[in-house]
N, C-alpha and C. Protein backbone atom coordinates (compact mmCIF):
# COMPACT_ATOMS: atom_id res chain seq x y z
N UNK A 1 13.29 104.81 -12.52
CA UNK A 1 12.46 103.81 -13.17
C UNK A 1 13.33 102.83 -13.97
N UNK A 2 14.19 103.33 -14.87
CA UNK A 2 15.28 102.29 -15.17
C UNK A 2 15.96 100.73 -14.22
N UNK A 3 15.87 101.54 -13.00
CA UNK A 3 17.04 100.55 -12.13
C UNK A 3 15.62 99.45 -12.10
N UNK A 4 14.09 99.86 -11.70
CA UNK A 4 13.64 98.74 -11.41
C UNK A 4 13.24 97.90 -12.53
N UNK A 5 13.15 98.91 -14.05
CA UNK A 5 13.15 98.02 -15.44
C UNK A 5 14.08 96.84 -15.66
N UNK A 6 15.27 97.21 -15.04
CA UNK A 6 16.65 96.15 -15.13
C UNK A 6 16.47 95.23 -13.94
N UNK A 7 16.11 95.53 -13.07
CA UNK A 7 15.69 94.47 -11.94
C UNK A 7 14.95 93.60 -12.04
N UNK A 8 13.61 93.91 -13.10
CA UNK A 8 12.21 93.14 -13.46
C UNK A 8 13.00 92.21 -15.04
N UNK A 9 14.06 92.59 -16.00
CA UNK A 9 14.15 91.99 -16.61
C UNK A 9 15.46 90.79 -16.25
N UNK A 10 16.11 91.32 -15.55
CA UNK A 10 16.85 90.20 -14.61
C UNK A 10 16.76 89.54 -14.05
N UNK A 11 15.57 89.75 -13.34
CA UNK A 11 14.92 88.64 -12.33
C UNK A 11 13.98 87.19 -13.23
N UNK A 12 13.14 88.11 -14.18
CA UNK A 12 12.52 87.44 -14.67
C UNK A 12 13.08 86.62 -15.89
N UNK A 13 14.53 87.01 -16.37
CA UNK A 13 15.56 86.37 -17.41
C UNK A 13 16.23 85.46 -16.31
N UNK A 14 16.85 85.53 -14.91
CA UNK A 14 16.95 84.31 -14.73
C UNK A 14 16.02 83.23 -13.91
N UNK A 15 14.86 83.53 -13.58
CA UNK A 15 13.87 82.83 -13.28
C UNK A 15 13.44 81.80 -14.53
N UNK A 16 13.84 82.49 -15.71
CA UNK A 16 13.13 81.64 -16.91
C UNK A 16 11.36 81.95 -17.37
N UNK A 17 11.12 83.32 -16.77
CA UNK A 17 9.62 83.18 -16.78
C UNK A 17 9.42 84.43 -17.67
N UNK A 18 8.07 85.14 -18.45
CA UNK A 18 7.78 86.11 -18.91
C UNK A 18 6.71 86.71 -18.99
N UNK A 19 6.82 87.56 -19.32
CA UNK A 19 5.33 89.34 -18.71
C UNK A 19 4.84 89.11 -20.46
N UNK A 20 3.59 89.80 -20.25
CA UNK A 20 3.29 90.48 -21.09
C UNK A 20 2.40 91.83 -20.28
N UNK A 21 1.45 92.19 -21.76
CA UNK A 21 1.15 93.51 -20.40
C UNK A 21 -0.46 94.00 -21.78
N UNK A 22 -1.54 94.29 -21.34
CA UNK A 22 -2.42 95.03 -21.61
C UNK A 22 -2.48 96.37 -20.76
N UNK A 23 -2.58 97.28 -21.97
CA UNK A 23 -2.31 98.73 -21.25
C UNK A 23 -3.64 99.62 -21.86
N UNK A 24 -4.02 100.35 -21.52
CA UNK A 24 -5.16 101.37 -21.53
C UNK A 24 -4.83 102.71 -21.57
N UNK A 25 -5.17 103.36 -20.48
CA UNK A 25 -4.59 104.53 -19.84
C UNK A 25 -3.47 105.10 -20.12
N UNK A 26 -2.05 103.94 -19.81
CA UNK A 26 -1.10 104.59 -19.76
C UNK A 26 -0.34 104.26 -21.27
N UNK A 27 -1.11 103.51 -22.31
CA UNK A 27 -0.44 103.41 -23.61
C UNK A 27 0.54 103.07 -23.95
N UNK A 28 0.70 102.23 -23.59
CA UNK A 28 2.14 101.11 -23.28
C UNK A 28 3.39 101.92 -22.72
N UNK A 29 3.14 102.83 -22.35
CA UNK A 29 4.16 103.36 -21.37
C UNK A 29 5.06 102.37 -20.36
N UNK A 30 4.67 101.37 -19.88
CA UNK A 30 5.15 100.18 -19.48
C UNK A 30 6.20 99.48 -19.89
N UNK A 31 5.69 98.80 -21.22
CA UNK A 31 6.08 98.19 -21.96
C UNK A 31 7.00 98.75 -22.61
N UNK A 32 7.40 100.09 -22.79
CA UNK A 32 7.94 100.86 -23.48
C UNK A 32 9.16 100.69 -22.62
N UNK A 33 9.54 100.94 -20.80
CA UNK A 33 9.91 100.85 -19.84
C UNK A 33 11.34 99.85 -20.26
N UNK A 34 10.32 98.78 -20.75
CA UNK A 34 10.97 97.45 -20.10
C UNK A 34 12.05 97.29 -21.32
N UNK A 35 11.28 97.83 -22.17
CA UNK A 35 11.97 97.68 -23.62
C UNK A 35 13.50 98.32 -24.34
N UNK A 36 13.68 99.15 -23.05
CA UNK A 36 14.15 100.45 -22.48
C UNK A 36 15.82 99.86 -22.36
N UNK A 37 15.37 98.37 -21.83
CA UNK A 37 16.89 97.61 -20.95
C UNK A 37 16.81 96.33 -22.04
N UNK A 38 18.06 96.48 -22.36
CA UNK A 38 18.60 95.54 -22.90
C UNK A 38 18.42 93.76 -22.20
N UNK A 39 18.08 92.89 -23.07
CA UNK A 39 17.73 91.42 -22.70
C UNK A 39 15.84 91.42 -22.42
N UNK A 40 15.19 92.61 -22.36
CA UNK A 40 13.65 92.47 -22.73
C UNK A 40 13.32 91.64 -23.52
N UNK A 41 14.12 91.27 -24.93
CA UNK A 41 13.35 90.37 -25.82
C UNK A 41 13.40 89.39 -25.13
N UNK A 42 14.01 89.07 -24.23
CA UNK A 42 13.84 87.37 -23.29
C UNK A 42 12.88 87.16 -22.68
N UNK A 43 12.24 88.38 -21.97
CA UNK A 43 11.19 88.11 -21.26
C UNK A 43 9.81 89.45 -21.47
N UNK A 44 10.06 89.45 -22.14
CA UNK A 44 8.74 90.18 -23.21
C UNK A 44 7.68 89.51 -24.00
N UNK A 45 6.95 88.74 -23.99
CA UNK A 45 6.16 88.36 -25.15
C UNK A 45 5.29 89.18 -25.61
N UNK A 46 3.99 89.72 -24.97
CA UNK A 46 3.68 90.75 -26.65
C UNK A 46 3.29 92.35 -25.38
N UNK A 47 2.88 93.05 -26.14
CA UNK A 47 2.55 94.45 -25.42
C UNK A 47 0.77 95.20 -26.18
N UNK A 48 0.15 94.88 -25.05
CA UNK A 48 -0.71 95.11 -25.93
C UNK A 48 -1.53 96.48 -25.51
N UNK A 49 -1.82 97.65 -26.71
CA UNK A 49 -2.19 98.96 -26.17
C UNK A 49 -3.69 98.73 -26.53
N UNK A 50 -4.50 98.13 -25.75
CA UNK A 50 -6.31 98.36 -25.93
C UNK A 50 -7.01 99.56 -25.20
N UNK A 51 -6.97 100.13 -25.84
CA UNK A 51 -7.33 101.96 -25.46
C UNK A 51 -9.14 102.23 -25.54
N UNK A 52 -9.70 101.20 -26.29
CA UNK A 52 -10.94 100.68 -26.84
C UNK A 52 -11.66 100.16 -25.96
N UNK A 53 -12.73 99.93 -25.62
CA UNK A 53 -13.86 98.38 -24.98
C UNK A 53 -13.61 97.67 -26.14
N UNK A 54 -13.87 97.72 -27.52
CA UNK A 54 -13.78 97.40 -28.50
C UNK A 54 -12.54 96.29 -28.51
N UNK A 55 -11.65 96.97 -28.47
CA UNK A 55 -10.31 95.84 -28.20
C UNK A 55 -9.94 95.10 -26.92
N UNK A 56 -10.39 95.63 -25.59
CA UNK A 56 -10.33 94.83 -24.46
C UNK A 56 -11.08 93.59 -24.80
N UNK A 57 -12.57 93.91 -25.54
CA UNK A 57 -13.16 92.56 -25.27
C UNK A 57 -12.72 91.36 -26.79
N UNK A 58 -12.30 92.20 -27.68
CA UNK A 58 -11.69 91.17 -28.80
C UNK A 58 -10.35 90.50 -28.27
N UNK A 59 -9.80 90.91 -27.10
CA UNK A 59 -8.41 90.11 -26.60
C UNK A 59 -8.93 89.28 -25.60
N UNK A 60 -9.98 89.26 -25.15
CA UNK A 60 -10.90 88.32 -24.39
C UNK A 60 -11.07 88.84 -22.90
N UNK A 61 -11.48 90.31 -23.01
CA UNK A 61 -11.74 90.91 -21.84
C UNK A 61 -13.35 90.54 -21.85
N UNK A 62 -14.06 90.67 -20.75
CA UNK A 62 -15.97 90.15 -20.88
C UNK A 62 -16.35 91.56 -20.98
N UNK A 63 -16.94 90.87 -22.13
CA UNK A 63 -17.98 92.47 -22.08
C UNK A 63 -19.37 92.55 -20.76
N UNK A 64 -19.11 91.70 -20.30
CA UNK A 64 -20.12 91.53 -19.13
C UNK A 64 -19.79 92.24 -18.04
N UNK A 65 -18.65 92.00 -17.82
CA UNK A 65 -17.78 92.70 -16.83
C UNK A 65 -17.56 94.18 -16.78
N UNK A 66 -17.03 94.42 -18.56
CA UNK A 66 -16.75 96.00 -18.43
C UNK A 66 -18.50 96.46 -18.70
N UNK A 67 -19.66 96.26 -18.85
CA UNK A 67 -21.15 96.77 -18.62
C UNK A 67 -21.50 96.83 -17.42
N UNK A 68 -21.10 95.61 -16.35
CA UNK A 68 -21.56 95.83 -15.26
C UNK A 68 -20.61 96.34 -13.64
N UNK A 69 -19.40 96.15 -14.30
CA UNK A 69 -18.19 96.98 -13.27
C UNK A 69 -17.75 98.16 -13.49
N UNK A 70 -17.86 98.61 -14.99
CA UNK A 70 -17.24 99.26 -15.45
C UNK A 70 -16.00 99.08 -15.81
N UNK A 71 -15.06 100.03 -17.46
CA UNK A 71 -14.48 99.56 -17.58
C UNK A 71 -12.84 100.23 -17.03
N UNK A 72 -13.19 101.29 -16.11
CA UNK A 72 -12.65 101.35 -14.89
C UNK A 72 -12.53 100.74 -13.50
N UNK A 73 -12.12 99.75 -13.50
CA UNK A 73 -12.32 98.89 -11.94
C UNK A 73 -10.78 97.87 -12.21
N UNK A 74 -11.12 97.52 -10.82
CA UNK A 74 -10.30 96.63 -10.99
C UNK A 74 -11.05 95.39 -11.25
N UNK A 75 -11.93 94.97 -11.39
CA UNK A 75 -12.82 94.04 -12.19
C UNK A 75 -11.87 93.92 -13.85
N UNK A 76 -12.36 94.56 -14.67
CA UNK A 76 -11.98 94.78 -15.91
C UNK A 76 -10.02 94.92 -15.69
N UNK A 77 -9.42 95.63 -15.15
CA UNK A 77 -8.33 95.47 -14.29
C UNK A 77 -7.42 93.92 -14.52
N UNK A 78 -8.26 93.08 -13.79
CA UNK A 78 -7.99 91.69 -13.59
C UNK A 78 -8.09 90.92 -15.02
N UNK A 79 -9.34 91.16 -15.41
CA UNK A 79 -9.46 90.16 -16.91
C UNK A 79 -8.51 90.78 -18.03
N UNK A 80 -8.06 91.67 -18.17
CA UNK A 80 -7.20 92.39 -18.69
C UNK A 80 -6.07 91.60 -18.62
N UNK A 81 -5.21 91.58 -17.60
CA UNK A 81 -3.60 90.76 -16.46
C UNK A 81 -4.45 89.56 -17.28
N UNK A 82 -5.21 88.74 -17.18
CA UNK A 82 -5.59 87.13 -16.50
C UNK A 82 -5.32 86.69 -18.71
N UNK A 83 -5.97 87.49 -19.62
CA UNK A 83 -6.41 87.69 -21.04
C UNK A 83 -4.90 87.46 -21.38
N UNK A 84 -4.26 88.79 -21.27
CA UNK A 84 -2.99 88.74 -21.94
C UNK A 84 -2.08 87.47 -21.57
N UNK A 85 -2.03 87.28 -20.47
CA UNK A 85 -1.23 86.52 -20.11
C UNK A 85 -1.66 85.02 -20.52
N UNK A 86 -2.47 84.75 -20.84
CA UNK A 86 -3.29 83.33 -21.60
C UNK A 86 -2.94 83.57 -23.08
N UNK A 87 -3.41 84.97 -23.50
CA UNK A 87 -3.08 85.12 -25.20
C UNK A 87 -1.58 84.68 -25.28
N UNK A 88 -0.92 84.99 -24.39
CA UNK A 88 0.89 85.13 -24.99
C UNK A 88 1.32 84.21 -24.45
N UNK A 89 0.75 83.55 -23.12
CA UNK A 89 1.20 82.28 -22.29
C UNK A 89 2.15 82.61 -21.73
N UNK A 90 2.62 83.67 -21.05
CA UNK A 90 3.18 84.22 -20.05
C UNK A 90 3.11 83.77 -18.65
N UNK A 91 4.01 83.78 -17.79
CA UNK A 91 4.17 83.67 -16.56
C UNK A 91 3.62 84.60 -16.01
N UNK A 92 3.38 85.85 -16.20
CA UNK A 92 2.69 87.21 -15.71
C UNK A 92 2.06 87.85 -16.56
N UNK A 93 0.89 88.53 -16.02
CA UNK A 93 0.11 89.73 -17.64
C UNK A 93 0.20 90.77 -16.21
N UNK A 94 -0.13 91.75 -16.72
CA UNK A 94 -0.09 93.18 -16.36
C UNK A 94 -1.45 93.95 -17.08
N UNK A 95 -2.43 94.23 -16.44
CA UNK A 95 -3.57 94.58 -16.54
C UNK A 95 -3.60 96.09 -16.64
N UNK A 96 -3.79 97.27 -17.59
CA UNK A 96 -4.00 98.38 -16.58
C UNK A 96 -5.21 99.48 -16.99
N UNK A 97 -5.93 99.90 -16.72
CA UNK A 97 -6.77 100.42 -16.99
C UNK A 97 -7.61 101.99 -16.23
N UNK A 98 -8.30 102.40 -16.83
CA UNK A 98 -8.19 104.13 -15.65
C UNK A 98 -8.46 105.29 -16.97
N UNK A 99 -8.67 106.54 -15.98
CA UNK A 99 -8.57 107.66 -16.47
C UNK A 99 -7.63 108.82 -15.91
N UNK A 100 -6.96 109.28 -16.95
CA UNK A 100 -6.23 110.19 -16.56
C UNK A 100 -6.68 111.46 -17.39
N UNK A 101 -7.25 112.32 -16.39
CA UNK A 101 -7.34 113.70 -16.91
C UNK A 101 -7.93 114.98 -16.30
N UNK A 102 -8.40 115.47 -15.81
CA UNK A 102 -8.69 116.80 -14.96
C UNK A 102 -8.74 116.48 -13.74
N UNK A 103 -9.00 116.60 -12.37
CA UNK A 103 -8.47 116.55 -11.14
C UNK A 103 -9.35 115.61 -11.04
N UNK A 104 -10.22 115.39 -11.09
CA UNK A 104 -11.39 114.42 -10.51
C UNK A 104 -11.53 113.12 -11.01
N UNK A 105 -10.82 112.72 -12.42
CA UNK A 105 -10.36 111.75 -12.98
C UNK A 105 -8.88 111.63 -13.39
N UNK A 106 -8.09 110.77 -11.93
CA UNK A 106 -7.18 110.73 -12.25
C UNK A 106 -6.97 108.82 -11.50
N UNK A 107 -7.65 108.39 -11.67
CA UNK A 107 -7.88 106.96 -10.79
C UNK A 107 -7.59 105.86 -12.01
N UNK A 108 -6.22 104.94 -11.23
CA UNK A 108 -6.23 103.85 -12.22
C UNK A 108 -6.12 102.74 -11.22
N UNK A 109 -6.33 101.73 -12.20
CA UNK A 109 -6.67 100.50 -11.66
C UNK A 109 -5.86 99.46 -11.87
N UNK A 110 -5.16 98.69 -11.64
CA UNK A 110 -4.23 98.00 -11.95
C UNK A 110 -4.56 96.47 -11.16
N UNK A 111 -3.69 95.43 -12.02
CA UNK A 111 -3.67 94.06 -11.88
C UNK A 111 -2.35 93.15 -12.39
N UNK A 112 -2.00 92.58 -11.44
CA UNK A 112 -0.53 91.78 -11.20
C UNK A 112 -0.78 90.31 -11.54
N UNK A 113 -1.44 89.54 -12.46
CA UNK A 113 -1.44 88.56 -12.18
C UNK A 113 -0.20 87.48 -12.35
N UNK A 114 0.24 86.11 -11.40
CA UNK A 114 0.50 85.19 -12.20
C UNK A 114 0.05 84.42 -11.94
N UNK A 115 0.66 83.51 -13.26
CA UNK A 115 0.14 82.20 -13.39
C UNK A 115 1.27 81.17 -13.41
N UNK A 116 1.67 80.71 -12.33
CA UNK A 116 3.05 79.87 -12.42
C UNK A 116 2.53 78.27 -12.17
N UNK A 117 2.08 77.34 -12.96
CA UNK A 117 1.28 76.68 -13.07
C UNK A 117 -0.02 76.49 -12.40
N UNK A 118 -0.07 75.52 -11.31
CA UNK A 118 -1.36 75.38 -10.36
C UNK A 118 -1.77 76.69 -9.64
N UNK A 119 -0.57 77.55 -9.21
CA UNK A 119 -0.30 78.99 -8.54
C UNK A 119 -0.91 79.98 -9.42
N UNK A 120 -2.02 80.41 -9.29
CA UNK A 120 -2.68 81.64 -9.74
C UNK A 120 -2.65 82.98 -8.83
N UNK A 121 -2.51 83.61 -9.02
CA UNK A 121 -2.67 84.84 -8.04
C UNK A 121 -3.03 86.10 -9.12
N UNK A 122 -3.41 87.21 -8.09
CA UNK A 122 -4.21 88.53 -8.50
C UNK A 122 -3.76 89.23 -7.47
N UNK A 123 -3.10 90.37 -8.16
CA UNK A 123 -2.98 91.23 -7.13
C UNK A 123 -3.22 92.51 -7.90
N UNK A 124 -4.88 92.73 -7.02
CA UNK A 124 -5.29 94.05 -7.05
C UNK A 124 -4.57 95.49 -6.62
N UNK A 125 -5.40 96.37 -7.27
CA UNK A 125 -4.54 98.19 -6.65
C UNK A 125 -5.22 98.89 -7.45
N UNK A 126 -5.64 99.88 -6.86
CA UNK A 126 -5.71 101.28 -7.33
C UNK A 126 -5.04 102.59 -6.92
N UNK A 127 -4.66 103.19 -7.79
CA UNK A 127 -3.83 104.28 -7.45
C UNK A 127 -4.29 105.79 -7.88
N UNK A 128 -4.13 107.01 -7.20
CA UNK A 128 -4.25 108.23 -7.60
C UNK A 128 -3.14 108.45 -8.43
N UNK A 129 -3.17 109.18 -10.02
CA UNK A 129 -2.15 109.31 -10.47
C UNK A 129 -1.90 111.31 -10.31
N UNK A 130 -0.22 110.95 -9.87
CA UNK A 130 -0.11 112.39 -9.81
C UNK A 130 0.65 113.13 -11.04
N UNK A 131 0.42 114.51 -11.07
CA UNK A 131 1.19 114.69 -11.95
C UNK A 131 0.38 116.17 -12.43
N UNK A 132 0.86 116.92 -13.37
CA UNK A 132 -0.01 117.80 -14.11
C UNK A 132 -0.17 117.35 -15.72
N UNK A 133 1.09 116.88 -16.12
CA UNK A 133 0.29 116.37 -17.63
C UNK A 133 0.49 115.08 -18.22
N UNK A 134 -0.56 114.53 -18.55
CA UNK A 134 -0.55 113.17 -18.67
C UNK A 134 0.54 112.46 -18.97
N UNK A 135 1.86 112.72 -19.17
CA UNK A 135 2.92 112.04 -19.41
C UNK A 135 3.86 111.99 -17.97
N UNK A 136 3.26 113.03 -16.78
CA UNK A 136 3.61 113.28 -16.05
C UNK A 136 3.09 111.75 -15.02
N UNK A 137 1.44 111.70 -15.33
CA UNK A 137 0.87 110.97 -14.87
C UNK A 137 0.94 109.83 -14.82
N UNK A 138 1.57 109.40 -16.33
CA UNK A 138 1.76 107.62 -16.66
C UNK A 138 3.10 107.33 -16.15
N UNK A 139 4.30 108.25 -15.75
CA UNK A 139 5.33 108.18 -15.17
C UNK A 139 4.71 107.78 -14.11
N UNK A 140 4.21 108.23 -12.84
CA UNK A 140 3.85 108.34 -11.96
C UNK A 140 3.33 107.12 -11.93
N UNK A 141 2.28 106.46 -12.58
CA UNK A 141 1.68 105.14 -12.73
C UNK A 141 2.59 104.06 -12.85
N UNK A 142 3.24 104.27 -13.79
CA UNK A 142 4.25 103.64 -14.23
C UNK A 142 5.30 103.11 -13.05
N UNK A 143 5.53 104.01 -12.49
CA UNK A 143 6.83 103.85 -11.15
C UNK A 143 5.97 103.10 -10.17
N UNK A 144 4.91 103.15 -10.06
CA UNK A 144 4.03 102.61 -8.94
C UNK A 144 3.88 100.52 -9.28
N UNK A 145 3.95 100.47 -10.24
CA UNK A 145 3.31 99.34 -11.14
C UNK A 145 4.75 98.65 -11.04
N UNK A 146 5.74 99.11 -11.72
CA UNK A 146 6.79 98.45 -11.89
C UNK A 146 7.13 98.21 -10.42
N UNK A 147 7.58 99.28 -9.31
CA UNK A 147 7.93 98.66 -8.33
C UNK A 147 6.83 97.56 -7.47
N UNK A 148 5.78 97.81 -7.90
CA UNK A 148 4.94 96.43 -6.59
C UNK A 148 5.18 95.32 -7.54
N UNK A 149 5.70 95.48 -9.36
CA UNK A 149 6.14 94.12 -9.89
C UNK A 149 7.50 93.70 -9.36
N UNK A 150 8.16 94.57 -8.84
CA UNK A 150 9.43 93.94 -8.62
C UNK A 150 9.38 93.03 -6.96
N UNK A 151 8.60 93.73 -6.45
CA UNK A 151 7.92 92.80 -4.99
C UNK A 151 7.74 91.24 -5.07
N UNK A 152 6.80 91.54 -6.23
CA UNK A 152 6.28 90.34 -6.70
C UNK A 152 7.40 89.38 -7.18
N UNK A 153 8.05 89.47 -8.08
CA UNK A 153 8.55 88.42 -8.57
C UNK A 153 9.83 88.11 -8.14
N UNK A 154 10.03 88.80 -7.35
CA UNK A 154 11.70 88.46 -6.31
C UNK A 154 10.91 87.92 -4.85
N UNK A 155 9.38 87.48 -4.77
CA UNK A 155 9.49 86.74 -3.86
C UNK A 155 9.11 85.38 -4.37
């Protein structure tokens, strides 16, 4: 997970562009990642842990959305990525949202957005997280997320 932390902050330090990230589920485990490799403060702007509905929708998640999608989906997912990345004015937000915990809830939802001016994009996913204990699990999430970011922004 390191090599692709240093890949995502290299790429995106010489692109000139920057992430932020709303996290849920995995509790800035992410963000924690990135923070991990030296030159992050370049392309870091904020990290935000909304663990709440309460705080998704005060960072400008719709409460419409998480009532009628739930606030497991990739619905809520997306406005999450689309929120942060407007709050901090980022080139990318990172959406993530889900439950991790006994076998039957282990489903997260994730969202890639950017915004590189006129160029908007969304890139949806959901993933089974594996693992036996939840730190096991946000690894697992974690490795999944970072590498389809590194897809992303090296093309």
């Amino acid at each position: 997970m390191e090599d692709l932390s240093k890949i995502i902050v290299e790429t995106l330090k010489n692109k000139n562009e920057t992430i932020s990230f709303m996290e849920s589920c995995t509790g800035g485990f992410l963000a924690n990642q990135l923070t991990n490799i030296d030159g992050a403060s370049n392309v870091l702007k904020v990290s935000l842990v909304t663990y709440s509905n309460e705080y998704k929708i005060k960072f400008g998640v719709d409460k419409n959305i998480i009532n009628a999608k739930g606030v497991y989906s990739n619905f809520t997912s997306q406005e999450m990525a689309e929120k942060v990345s407007q709050f901090a004015k980022s080139n990318w937000g990172i959406g993530i949202t889900g439950e991790l915990g006994n076998e039957d809830k282990n489903k997260v939802y994730y969202t890639i957005y950017n915004n590189n001016g006129n160029n908007i994009e969304f890139y949806d996913y959901a993933v089974f997280a594996e693992g036996n204990t939840r730190e096991e699990k946000k690894q697992f999430i974690a490795e999944e997320i970072l590498g389809e970011l590194c897809k992303r922004i090296r093309s």
